[in-house]
PDB file of N, CA and C in Angstrom:
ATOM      1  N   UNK A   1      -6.578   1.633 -18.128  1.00  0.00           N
ATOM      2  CA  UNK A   1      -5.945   1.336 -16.849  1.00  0.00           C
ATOM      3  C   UNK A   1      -5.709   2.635 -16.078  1.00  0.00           C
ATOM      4  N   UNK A   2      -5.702   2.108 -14.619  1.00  0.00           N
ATOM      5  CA  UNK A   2      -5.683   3.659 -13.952  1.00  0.00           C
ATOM      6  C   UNK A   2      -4.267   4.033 -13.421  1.00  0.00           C
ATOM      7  N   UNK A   3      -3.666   5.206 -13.851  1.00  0.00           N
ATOM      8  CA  UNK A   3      -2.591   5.459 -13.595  1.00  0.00           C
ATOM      9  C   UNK A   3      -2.456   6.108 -11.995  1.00  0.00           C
ATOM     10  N   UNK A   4      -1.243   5.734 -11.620  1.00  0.00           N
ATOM     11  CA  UNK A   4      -1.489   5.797  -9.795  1.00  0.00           C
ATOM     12  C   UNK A   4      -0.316   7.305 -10.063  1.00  0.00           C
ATOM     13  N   UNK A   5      -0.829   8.072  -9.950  1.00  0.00           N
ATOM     14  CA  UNK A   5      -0.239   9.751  -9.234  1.00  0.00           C
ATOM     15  C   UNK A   5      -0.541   9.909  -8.018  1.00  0.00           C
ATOM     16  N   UNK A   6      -1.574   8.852  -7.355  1.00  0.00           N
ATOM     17  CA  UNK A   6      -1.568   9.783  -5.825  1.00  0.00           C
ATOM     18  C   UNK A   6      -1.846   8.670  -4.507  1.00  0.00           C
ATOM     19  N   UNK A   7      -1.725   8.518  -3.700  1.00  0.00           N
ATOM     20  CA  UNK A   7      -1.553   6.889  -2.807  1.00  0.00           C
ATOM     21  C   UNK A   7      -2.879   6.286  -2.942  1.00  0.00           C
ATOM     22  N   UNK A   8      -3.843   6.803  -3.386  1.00  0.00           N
ATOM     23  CA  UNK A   8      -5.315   6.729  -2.995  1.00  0.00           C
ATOM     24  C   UNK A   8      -5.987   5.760  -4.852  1.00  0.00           C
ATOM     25  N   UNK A   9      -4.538   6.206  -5.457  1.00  0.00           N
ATOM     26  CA  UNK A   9      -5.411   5.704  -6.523  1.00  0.00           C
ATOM     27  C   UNK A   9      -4.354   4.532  -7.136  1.00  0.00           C
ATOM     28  N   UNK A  10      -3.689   3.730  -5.488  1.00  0.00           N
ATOM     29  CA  UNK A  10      -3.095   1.815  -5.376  1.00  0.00           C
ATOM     30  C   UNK A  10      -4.344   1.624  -5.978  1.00  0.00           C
ATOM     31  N   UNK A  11      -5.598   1.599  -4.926  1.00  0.00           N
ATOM     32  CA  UNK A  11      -6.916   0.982  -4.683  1.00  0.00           C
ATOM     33  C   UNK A  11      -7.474   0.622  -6.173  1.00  0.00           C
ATOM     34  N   UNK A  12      -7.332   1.407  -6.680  1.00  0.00           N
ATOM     35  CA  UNK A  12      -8.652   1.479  -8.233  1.00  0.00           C
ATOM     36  C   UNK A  12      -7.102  -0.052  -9.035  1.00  0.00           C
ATOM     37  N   UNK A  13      -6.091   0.612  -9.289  1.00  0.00           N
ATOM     38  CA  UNK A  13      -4.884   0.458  -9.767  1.00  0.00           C
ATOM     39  C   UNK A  13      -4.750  -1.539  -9.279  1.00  0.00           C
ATOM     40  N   UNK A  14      -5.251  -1.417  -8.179  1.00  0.00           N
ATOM     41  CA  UNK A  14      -4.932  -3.290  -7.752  1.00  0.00           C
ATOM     42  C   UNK A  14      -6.267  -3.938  -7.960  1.00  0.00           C
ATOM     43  N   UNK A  15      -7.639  -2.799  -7.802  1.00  0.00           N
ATOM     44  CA  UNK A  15      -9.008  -4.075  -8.742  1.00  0.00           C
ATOM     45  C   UNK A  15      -8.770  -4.106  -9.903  1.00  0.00           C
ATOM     46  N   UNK A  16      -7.918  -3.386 -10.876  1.00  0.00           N
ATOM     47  CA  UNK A  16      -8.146  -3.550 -12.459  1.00  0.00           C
ATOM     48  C   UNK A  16      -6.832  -4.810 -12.268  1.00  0.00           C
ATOM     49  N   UNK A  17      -5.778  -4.741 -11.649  1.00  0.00           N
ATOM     50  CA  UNK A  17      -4.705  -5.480 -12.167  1.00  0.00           C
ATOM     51  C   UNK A  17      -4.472  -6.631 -11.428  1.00  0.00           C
ATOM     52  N   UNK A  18      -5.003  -6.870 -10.011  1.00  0.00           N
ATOM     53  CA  UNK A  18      -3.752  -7.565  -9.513  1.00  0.00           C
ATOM     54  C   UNK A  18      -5.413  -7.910  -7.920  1.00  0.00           C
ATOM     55  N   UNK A  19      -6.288  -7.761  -7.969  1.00  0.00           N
ATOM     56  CA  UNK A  19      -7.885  -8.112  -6.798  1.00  0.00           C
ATOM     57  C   UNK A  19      -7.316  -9.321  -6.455  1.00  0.00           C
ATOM     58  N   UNK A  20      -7.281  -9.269  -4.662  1.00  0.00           N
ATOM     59  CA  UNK A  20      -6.867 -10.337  -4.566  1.00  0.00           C
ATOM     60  C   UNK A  20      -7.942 -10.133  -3.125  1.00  0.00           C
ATOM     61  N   UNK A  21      -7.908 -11.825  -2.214  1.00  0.00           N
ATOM     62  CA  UNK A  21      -9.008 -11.844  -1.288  1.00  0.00           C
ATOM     63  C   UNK A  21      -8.365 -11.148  -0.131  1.00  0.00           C
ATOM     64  N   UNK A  22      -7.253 -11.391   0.208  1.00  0.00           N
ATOM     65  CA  UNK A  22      -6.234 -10.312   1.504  1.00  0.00           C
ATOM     66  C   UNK A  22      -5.414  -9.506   1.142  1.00  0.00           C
ATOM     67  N   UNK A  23      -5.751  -8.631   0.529  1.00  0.00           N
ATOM     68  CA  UNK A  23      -4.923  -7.341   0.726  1.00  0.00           C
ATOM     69  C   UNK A  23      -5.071  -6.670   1.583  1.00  0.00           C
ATOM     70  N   UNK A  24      -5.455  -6.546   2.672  1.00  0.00           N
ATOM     71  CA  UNK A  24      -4.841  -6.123   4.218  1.00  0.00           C
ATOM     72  C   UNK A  24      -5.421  -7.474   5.052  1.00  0.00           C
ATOM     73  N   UNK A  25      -4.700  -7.499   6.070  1.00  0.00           N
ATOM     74  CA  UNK A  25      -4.998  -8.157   6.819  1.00  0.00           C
ATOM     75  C   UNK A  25      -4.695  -7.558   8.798  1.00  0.00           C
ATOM     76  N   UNK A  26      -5.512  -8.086   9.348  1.00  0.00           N
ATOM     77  CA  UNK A  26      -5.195  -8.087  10.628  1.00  0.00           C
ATOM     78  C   UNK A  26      -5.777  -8.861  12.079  1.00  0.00           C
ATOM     79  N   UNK A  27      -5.637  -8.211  13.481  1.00  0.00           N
ATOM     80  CA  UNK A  27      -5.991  -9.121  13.808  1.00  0.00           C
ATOM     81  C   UNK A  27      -6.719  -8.152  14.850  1.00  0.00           C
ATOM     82  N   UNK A  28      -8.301  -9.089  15.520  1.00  0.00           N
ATOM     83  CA  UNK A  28      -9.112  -8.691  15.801  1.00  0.00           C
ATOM     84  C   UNK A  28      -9.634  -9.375  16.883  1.00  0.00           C
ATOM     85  N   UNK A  29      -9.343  -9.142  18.188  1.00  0.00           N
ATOM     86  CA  UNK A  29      -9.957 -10.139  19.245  1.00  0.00           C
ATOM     87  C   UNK A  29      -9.077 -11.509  19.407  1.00  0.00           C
ATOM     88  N   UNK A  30      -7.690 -10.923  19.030  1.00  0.00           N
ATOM     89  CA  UNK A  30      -7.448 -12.433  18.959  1.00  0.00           C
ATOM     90  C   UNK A  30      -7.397 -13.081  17.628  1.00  0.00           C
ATOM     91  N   UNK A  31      -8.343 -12.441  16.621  1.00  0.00           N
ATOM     92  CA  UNK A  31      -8.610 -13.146  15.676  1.00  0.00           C
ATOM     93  C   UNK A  31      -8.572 -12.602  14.220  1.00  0.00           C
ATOM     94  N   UNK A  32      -7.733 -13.153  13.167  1.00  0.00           N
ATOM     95  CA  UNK A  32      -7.288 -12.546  11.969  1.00  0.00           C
ATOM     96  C   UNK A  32      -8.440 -12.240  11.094  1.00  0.00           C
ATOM     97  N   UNK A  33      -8.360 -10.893  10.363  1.00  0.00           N
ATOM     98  CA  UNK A  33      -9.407 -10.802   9.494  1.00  0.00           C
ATOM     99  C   UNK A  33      -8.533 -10.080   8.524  1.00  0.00           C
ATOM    100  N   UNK A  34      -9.317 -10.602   7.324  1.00  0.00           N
ATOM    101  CA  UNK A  34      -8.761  -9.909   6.133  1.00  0.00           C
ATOM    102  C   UNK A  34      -9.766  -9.364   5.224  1.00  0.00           C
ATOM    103  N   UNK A  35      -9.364  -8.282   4.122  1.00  0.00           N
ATOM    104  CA  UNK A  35     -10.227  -7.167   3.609  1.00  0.00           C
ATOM    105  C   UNK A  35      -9.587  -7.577   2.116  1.00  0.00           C
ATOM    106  N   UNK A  36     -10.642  -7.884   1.480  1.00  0.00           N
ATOM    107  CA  UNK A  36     -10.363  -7.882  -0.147  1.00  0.00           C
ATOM    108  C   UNK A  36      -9.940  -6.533  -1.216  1.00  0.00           C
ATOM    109  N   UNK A  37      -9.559  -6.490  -2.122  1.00  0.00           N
ATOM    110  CA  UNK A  37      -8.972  -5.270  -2.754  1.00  0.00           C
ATOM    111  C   UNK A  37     -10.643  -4.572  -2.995  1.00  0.00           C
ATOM    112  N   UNK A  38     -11.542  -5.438  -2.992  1.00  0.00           N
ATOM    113  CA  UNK A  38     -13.001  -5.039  -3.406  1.00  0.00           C
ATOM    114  C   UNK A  38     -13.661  -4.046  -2.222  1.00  0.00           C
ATOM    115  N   UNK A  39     -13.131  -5.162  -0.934  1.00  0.00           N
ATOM    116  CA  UNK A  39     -13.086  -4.019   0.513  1.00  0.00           C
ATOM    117  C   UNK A  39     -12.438  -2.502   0.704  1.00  0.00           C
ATOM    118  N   UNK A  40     -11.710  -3.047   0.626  1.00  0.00           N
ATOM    119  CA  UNK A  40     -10.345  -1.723   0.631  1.00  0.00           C
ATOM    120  C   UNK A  40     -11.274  -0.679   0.364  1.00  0.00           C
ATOM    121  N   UNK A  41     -11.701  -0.699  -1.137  1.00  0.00           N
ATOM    122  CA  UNK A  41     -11.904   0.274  -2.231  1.00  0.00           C
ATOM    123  C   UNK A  41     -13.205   0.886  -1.566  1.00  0.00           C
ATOM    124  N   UNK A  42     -14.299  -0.488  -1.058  1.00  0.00           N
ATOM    125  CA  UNK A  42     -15.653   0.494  -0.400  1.00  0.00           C
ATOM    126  C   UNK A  42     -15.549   0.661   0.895  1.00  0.00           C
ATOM    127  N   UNK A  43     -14.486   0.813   1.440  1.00  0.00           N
ATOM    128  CA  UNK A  43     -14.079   1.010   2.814  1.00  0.00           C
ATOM    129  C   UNK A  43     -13.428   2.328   2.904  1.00  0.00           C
ATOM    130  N   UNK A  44     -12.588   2.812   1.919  1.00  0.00           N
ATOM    131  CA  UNK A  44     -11.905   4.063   1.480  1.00  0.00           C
ATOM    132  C   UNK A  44     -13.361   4.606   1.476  1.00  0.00           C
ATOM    133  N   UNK A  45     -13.838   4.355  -0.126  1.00  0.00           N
ATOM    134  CA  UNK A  45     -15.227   5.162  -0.460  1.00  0.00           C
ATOM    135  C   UNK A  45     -16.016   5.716   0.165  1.00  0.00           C
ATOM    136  N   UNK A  46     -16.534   4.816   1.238  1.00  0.00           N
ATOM    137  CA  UNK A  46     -17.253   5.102   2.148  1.00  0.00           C
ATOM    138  C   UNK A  46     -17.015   6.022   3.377  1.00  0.00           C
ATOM    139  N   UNK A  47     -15.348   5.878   3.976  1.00  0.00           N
ATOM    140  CA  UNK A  47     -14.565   7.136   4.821  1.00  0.00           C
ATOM    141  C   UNK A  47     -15.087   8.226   4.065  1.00  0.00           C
ATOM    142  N   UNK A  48     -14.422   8.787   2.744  1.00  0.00           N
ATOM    143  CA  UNK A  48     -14.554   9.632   1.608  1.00  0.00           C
ATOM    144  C   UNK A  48     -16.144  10.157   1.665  1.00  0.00           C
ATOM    145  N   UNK A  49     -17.033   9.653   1.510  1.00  0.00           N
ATOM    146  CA  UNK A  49     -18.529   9.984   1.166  1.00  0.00           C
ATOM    147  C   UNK A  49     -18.873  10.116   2.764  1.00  0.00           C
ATOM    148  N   UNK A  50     -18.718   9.880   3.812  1.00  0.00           N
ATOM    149  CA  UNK A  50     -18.989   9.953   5.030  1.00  0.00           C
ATOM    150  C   UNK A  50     -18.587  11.461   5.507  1.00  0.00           C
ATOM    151  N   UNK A  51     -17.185  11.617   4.978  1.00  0.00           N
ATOM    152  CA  UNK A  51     -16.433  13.120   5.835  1.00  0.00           C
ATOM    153  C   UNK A  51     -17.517  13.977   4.576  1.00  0.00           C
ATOM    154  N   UNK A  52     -17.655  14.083   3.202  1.00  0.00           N
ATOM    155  CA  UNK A  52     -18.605  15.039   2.401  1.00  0.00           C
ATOM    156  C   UNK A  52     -19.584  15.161   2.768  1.00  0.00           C
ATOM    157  N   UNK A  53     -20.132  13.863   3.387  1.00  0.00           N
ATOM    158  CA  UNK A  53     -22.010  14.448   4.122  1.00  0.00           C
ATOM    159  C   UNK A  53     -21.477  15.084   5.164  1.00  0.00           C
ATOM    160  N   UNK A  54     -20.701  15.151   6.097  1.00  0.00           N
ATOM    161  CA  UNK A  54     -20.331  15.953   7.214  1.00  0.00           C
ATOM    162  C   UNK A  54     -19.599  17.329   7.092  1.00  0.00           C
ATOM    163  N   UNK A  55     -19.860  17.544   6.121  1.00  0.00           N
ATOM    164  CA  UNK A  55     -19.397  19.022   5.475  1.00  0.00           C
ATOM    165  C   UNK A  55     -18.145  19.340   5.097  1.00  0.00           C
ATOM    166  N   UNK A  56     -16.939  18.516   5.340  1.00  0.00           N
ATOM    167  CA  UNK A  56     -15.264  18.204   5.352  1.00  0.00           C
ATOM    168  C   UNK A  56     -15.098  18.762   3.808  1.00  0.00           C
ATOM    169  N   UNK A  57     -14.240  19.057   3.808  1.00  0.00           N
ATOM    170  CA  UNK A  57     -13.623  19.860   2.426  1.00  0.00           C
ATOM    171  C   UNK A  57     -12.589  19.999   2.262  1.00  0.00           C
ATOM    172  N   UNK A  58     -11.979  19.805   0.885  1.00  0.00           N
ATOM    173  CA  UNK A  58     -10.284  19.883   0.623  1.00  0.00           C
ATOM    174  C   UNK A  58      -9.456  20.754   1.420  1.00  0.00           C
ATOM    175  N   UNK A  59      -8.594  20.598   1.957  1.00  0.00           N
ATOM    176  CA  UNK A  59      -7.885  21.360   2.937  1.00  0.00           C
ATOM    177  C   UNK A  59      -8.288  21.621   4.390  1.00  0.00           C
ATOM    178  N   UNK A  60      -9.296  21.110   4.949  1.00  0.00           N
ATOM    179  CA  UNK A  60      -9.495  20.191   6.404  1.00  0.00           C
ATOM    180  C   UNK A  60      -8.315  20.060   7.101  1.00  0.00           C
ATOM    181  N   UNK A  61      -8.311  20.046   8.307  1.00  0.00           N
ATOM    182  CA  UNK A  61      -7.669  19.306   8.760  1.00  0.00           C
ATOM    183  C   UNK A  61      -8.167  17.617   9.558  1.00  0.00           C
ATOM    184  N   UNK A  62      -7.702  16.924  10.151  1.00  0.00           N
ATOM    185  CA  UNK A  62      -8.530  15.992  11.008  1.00  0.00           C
ATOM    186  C   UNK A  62      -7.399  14.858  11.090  1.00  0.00           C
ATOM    187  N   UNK A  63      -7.117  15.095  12.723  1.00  0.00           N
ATOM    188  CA  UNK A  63      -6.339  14.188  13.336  1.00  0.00           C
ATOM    189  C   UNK A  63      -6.669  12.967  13.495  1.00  0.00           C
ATOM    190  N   UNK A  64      -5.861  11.508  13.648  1.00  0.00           N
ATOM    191  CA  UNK A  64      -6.423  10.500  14.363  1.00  0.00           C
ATOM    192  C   UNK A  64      -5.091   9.685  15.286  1.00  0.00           C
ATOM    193  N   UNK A  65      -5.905   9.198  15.756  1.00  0.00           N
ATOM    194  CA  UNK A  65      -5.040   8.264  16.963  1.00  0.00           C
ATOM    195  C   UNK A  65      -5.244   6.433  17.228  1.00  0.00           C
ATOM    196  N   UNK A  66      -4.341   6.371  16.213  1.00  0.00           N
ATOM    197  CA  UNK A  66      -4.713   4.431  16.468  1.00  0.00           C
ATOM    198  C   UNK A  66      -3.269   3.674  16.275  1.00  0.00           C
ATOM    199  N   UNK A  67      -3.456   2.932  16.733  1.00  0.00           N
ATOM    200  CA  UNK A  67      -2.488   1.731  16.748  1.00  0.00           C
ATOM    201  C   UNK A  67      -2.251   0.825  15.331  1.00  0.00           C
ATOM    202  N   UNK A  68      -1.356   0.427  14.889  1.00  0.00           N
ATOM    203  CA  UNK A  68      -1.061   0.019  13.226  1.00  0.00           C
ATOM    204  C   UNK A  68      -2.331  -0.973  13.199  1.00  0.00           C
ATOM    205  N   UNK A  69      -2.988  -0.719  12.043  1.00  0.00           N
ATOM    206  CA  UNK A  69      -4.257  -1.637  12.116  1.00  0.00           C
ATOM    207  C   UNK A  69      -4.777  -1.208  10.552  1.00  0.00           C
ATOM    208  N   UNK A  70      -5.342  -2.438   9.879  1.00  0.00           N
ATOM    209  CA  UNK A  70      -5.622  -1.657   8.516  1.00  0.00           C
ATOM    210  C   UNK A  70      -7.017  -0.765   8.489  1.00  0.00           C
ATOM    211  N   UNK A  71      -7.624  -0.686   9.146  1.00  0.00           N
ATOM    212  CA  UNK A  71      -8.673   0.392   9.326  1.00  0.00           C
ATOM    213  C   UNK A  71      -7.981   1.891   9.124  1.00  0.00           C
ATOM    214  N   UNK A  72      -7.228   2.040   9.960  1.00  0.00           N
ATOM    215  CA  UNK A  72      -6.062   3.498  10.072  1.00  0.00           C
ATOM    216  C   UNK A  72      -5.719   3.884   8.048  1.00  0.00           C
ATOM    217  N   UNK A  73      -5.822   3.038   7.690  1.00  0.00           N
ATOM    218  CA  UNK A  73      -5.460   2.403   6.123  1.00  0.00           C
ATOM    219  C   UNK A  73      -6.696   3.152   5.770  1.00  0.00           C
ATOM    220  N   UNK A  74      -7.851   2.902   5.607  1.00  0.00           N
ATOM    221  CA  UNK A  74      -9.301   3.320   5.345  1.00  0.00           C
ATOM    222  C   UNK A  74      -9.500   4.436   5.536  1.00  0.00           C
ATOM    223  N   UNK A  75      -8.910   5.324   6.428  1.00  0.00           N
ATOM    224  CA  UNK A  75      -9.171   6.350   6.873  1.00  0.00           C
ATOM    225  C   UNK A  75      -7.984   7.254   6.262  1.00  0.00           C
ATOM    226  N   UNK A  76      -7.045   7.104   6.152  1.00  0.00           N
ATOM    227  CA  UNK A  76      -5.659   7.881   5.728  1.00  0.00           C
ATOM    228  C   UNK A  76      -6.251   8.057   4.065  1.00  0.00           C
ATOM    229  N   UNK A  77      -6.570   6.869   3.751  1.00  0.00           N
ATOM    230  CA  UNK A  77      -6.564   7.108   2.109  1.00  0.00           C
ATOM    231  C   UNK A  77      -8.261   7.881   1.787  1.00  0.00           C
ATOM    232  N   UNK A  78      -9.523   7.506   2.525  1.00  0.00           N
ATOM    233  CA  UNK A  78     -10.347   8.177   2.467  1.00  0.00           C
ATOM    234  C   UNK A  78     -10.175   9.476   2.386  1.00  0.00           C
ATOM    235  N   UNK A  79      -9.266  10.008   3.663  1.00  0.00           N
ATOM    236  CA  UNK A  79      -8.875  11.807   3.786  1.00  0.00           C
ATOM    237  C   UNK A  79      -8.463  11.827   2.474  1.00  0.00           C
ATOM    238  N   UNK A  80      -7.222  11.226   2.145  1.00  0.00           N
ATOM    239  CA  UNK A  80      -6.413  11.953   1.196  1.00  0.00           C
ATOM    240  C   UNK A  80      -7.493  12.052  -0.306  1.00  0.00           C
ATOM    241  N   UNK A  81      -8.651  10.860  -0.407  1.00  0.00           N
ATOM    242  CA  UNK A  81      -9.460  10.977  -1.497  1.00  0.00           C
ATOM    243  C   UNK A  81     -10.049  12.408  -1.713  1.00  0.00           C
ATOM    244  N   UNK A  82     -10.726  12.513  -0.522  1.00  0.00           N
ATOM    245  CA  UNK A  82     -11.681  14.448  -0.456  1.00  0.00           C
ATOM    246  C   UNK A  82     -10.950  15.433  -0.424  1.00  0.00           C
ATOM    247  N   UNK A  83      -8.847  15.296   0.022  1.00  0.00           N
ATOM    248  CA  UNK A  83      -7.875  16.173   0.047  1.00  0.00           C
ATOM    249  C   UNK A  83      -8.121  16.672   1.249  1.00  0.00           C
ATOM    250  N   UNK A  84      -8.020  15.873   2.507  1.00  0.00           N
ATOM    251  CA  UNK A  84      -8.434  16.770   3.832  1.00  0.00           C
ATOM    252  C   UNK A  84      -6.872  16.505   4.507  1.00  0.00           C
ATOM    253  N   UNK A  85      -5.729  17.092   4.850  1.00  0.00           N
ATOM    254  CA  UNK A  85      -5.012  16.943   5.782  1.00  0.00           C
ATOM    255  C   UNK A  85      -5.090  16.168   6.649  1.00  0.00           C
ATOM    256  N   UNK A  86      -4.260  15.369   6.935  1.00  0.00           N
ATOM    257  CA  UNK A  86      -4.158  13.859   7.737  1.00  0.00           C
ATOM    258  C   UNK A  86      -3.136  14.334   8.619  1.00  0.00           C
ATOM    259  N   UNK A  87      -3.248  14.105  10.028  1.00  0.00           N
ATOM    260  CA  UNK A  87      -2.114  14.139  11.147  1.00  0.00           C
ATOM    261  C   UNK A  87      -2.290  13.145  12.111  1.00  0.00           C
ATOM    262  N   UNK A  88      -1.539  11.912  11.277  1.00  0.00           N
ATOM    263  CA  UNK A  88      -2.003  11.132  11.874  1.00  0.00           C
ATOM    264  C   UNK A  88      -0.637  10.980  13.857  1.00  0.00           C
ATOM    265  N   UNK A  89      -1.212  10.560  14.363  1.00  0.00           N
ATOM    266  CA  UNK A  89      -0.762   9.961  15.886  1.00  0.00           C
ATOM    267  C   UNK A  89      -0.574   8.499  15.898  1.00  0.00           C
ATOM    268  N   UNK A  90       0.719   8.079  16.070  1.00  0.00           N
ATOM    269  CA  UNK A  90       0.661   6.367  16.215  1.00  0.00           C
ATOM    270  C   UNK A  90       0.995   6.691  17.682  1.00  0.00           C
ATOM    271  N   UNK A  91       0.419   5.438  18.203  1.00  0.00           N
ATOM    272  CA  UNK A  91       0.229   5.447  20.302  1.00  0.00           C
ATOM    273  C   UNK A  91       1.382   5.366  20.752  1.00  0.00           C
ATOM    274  N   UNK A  92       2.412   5.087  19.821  1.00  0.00           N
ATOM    275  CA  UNK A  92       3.761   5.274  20.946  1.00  0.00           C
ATOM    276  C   UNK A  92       3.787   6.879  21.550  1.00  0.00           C
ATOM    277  N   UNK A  93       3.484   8.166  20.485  1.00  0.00           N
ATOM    278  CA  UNK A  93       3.757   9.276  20.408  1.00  0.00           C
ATOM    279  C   UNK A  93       2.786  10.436  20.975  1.00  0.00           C
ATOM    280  N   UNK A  94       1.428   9.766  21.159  1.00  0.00           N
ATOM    281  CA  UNK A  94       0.725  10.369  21.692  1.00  0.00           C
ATOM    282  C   UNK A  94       0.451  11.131  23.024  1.00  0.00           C
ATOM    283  N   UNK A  95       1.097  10.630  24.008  1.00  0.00           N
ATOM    284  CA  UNK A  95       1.341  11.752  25.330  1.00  0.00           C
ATOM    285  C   UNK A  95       2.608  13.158  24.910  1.00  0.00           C
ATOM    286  N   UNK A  96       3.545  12.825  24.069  1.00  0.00           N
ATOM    287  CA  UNK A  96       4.414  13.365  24.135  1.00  0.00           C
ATOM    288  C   UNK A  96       4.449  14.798  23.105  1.00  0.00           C
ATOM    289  N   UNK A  97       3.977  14.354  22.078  1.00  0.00           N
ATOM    290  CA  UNK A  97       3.720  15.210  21.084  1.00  0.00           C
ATOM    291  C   UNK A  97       1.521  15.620  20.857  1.00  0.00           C
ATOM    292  N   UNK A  98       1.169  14.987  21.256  1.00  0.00           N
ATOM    293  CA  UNK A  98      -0.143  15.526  20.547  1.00  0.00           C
ATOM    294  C   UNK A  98      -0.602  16.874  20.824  1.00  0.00           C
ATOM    295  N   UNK A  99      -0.163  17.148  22.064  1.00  0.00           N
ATOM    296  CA  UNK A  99      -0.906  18.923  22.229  1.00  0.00           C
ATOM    297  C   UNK A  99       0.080  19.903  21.559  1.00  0.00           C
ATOM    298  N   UNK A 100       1.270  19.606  21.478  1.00  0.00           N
ATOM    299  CA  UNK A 100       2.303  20.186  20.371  1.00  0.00           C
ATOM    300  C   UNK A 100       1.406  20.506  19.075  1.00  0.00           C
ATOM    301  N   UNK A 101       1.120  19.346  18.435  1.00  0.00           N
ATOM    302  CA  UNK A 101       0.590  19.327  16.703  1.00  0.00           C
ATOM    303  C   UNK A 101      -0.635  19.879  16.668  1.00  0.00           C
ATOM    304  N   UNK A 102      -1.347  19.329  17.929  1.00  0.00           N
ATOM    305  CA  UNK A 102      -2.298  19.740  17.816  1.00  0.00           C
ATOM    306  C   UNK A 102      -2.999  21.578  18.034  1.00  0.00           C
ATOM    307  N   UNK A 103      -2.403  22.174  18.887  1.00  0.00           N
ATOM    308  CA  UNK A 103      -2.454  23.287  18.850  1.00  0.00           C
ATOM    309  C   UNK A 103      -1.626  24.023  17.702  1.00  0.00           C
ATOM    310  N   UNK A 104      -0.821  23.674  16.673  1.00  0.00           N
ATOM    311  CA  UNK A 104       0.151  24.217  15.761  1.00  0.00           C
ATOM    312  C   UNK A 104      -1.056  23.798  14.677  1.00  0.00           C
ATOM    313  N   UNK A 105      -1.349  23.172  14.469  1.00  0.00           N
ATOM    314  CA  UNK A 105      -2.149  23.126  12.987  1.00  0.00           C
ATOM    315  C   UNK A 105      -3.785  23.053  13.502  1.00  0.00           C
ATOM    316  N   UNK A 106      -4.090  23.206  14.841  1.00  0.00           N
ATOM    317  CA  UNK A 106      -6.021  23.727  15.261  1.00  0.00           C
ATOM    318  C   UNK A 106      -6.272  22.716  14.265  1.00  0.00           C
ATOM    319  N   UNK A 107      -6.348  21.340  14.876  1.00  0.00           N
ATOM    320  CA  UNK A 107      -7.309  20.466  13.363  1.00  0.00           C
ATOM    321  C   UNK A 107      -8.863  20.511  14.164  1.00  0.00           C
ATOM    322  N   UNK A 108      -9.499  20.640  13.560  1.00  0.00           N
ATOM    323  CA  UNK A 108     -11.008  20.805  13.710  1.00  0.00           C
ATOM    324  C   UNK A 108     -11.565  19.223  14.293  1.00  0.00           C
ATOM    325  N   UNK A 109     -11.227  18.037  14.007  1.00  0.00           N
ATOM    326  CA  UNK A 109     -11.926  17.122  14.543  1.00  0.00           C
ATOM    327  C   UNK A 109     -10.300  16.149  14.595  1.00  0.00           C
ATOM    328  N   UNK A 110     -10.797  15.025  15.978  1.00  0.00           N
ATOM    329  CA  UNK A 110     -10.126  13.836  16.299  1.00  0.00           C
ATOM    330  C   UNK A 110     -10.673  12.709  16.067  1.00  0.00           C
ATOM    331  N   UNK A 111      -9.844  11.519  15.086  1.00  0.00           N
ATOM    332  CA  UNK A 111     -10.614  10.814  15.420  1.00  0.00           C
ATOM    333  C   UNK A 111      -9.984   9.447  16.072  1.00  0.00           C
ATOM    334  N   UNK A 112     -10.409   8.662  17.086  1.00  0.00           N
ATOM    335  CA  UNK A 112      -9.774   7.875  17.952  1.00  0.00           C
ATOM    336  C   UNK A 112     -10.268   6.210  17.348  1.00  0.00           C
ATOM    337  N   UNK A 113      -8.932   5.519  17.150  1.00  0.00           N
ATOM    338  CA  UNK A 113      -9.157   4.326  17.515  1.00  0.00           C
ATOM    339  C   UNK A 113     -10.187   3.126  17.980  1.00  0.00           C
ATOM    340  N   UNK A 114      -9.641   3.889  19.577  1.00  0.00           N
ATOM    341  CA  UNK A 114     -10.304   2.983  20.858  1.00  0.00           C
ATOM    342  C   UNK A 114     -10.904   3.918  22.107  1.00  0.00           C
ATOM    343  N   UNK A 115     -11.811   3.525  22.479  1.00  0.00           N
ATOM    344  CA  UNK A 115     -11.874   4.403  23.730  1.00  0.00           C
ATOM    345  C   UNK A 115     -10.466   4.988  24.630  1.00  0.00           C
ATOM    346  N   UNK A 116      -9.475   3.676  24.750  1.00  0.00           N
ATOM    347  CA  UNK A 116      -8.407   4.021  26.013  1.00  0.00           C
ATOM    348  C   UNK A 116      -7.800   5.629  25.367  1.00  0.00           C
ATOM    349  N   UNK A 117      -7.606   5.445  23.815  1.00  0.00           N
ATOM    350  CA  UNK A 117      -6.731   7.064  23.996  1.00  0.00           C
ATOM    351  C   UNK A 117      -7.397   8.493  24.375  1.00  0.00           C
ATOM    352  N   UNK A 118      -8.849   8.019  24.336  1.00  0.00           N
ATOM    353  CA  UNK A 118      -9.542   9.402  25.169  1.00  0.00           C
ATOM    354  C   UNK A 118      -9.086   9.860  26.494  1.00  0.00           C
ATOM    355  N   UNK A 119      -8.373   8.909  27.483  1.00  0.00           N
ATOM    356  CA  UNK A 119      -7.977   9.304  28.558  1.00  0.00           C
ATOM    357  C   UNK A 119      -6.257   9.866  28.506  1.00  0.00           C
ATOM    358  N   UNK A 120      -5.644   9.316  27.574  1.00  0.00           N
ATOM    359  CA  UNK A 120      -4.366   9.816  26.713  1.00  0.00           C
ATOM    360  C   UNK A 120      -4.069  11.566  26.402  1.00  0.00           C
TER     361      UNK A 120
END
């Protein structure tokens, strides 16, 4: 069994014990979708193996900007898999603070949501 020391390793920790068909859920157009613990895991994986072909390396930085959504989920735990620094932005906070953080820790890449916070 896999012992959980780090947030990234719920994922492995809920297919051996506890795989269920909605472990996240949300809503999309109007319309609810949900992600299996089987998802989760190649949805992480795949964040994870995506930032390594793009050259990303433990101690990275890389901001993002989205609204509570379990994708944001995919991406937080992907970083934390390769060990890249996460700063993340929820949209209430984003006019007020982002050029603050963002010039204090120079993160090398953004990544956005939705188109609208590009004009943000």
């Amino acid at each position: 069994m896999t012992e959980v020391t780090r947030t990234f390793d719920i994922i492995q920790w809920n297919l051996e014990k506890y795989p269920r068909k909605d472990m996240y859920g949300g809503k999309r157009d109007k319309e609810w979708i949900t992600y299996s613990t089987e998802d989760v895991s190649n949805y992480v994986n795949w964040v994870s193996y995506g930032l390594l072909s793009l050259g990303y390396k433990k101690g990275d930085k890389i901001a993002t900007i989205s609204g509570n959504k379990p994708e944001w989920n995919f991406v937080d735990l992907g970083l934390a898999q390769v060990g890249i620094i996460h700063v993340p932005f929820i949209q209430l906070s984003v006019q007020r603070s982002m050029n603050i953080y963002l010039n204090i820790l120079m993160s090398v890449r953004l990544f956005l949501a939705t188109k609208p916070y590009i004009t943000k």
